[in-house]
C-alpha atoms as a PDB file:
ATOM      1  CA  UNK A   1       0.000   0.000   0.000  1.00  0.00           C
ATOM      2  CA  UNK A   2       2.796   2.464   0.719  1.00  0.00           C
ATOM      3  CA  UNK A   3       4.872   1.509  -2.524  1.00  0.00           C
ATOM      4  CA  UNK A   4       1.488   2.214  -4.360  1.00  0.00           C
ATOM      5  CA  UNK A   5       1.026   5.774  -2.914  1.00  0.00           C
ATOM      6  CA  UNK A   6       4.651   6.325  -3.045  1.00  0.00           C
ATOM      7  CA  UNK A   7       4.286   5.866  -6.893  1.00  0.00           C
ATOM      8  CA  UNK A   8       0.964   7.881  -7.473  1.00  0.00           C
ATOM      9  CA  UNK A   9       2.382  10.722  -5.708  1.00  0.00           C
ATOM     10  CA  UNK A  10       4.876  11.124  -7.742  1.00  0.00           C
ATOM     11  CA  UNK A  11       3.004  10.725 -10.711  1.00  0.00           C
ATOM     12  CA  UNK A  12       0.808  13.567  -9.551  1.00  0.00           C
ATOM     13  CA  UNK A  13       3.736  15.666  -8.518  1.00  0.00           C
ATOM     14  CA  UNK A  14       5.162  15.527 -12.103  1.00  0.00           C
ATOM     15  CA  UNK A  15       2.049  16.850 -13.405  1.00  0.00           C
ATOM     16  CA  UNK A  16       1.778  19.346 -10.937  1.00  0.00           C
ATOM     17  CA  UNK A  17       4.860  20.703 -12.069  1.00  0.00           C
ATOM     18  CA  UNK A  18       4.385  20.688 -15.654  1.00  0.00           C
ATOM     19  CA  UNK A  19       4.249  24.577 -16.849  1.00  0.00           C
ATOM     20  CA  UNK A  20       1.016  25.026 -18.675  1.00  0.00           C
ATOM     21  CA  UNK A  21      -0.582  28.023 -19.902  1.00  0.00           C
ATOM     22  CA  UNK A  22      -2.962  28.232 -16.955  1.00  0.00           C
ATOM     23  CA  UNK A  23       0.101  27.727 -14.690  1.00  0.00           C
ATOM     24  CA  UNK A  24       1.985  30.901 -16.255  1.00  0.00           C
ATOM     25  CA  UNK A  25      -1.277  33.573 -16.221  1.00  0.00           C
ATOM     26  CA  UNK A  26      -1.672  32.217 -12.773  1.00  0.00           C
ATOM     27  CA  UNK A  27       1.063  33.243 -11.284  1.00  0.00           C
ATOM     28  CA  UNK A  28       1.681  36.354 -13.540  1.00  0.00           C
ATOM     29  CA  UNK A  29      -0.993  37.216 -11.762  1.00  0.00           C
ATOM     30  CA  UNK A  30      -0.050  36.370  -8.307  1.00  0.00           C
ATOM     31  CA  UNK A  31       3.021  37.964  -8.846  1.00  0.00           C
ATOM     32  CA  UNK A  32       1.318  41.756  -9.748  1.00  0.00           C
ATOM     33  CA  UNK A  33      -1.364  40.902  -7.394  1.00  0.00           C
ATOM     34  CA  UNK A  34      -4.049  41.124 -10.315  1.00  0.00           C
ATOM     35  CA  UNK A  35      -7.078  39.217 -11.309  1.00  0.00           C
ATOM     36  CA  UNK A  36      -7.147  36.928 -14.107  1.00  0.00           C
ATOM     37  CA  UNK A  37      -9.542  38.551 -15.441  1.00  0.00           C
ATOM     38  CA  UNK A  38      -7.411  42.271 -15.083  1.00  0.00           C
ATOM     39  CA  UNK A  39      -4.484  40.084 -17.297  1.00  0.00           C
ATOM     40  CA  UNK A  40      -6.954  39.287 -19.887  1.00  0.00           C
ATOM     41  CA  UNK A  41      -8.958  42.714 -20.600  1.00  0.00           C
ATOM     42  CA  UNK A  42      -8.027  44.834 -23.056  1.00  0.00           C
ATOM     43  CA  UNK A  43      -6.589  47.579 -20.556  1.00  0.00           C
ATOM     44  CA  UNK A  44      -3.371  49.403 -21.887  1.00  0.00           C
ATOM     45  CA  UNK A  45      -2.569  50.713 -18.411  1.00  0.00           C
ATOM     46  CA  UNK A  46       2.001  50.105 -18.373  1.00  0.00           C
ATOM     47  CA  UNK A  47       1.381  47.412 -15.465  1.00  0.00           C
ATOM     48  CA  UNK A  48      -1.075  45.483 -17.232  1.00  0.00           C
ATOM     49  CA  UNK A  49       0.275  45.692 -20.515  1.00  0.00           C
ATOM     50  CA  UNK A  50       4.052  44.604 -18.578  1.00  0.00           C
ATOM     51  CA  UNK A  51       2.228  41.574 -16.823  1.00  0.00           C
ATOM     52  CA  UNK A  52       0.282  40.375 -20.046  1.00  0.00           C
ATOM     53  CA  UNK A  53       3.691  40.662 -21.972  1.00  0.00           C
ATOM     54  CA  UNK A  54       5.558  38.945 -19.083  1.00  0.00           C
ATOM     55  CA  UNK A  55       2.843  35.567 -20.034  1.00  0.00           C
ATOM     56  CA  UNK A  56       3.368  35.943 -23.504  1.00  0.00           C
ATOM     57  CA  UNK A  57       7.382  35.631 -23.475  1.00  0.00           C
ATOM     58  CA  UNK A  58       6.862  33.001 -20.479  1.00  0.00           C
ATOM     59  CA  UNK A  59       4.536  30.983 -22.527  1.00  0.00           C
ATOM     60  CA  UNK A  60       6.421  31.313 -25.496  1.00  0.00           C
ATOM     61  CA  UNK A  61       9.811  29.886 -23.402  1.00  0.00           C
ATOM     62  CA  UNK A  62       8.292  27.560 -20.837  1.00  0.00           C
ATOM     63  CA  UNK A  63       5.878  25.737 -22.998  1.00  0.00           C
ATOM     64  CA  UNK A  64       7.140  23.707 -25.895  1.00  0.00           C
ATOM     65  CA  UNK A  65       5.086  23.382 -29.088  1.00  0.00           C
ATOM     66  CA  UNK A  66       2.785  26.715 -28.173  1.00  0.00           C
ATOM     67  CA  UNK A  67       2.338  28.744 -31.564  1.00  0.00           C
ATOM     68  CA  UNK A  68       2.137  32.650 -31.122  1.00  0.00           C
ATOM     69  CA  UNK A  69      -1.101  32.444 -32.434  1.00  0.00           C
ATOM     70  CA  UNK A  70      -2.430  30.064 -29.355  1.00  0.00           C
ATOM     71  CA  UNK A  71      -0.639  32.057 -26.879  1.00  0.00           C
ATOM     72  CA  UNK A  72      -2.239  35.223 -28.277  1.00  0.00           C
ATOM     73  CA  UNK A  73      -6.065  33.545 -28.275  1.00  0.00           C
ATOM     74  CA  UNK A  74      -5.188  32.238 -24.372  1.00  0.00           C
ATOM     75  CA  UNK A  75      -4.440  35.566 -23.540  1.00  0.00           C
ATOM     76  CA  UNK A  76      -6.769  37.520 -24.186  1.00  0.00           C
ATOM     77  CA  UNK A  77      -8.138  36.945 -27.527  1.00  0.00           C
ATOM     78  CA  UNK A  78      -4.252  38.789 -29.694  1.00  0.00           C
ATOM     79  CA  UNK A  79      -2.607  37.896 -33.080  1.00  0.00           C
ATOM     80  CA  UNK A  80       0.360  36.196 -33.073  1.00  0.00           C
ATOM     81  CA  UNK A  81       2.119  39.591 -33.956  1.00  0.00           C
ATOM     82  CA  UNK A  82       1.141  40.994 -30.596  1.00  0.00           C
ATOM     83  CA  UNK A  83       2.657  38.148 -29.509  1.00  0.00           C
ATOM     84  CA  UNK A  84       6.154  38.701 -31.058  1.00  0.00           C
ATOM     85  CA  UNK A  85       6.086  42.074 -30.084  1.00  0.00           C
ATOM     86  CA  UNK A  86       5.740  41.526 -26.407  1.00  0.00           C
ATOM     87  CA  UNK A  87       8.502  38.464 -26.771  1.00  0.00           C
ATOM     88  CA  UNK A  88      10.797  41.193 -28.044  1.00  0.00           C
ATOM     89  CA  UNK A  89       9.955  43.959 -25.491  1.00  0.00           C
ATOM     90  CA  UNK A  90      10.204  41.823 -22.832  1.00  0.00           C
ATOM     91  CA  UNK A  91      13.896  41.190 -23.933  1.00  0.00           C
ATOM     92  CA  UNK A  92      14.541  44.332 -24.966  1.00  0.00           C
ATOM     93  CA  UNK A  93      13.228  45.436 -21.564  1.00  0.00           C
ATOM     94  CA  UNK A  94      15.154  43.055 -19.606  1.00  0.00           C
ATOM     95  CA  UNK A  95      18.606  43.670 -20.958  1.00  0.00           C
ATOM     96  CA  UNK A  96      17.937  48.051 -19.809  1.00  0.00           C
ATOM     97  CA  UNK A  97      15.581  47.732 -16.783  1.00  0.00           C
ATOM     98  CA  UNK A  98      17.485  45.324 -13.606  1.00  0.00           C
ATOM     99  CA  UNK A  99      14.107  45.638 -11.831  1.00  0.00           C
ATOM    100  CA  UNK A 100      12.302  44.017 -15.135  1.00  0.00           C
ATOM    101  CA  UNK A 101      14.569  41.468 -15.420  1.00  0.00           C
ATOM    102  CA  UNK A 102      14.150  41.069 -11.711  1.00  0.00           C
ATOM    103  CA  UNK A 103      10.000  40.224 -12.041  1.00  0.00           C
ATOM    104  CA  UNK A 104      10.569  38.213 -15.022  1.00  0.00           C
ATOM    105  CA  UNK A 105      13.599  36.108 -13.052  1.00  0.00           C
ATOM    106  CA  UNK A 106      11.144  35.979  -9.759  1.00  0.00           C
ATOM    107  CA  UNK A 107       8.184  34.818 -12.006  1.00  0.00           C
ATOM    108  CA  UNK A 108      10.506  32.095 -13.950  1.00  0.00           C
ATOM    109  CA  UNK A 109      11.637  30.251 -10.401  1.00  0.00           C
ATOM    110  CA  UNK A 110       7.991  30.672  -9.247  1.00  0.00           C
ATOM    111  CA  UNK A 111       7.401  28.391 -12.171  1.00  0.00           C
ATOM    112  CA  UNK A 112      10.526  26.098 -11.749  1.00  0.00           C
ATOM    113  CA  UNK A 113       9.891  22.948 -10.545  1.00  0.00           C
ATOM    114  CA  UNK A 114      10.365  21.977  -6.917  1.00  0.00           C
ATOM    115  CA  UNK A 115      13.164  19.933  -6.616  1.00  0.00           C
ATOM    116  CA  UNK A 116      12.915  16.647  -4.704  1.00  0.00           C
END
């Protein structure tokens, strides 16, 4: 019996851990201490527009096999050119602004898997 939940917990750990879209606006949001909903909306306020862009370049290099397009629809409904352009302000962004780079490397280890 404890073999068997021994081996289902792990199993459920590993899946836990898996980064998933879901997983990323999640704690995006956690992080800025916004709603889901905030994240999604079409708001152009500099925080909201930061913490969508933060998912999108997330997404785009936490989640293999995610098209632009697919992270655009999850997030609130953008083109896949959207998309690009918040993967490249994001980096542009991080390489000028320590304190950027500093919520995008916070978000990143939020998202890390626990280590056993």
């Amino acid at each position: 019996m404890e073999l068997a939940e021994k081996v289902t917990g792990n199993i459920v750990n590993e899946a836990h851990d898996e980064v998933t879209m879901d997983r990323v606006q999640n704690v995006v949001c956690e992080y800025f201490n916004i709603t889901r909903e905030t994240l999604l909306s079409k708001s152009r306020k500099r925080n909201i527009v930061q913490a969508r862009q933060i998912a999108m370049y997330l997404s785009r290099n936490l989640i293999g096999g995610c098209s632009l397009s697919t992270i655009g629809m999850e997030l609130g409904g953008k083109d896949h050119a959207t998309v690009l352009h918040a993967c490249n302000q994001v980096s542009d962004l991080m390489s000028t602004d320590k304190l950027f780079r500093q919520y995008v490397s916070d978000i990143e280890r939020m998202l890390a898997p626990v280590a056993r």
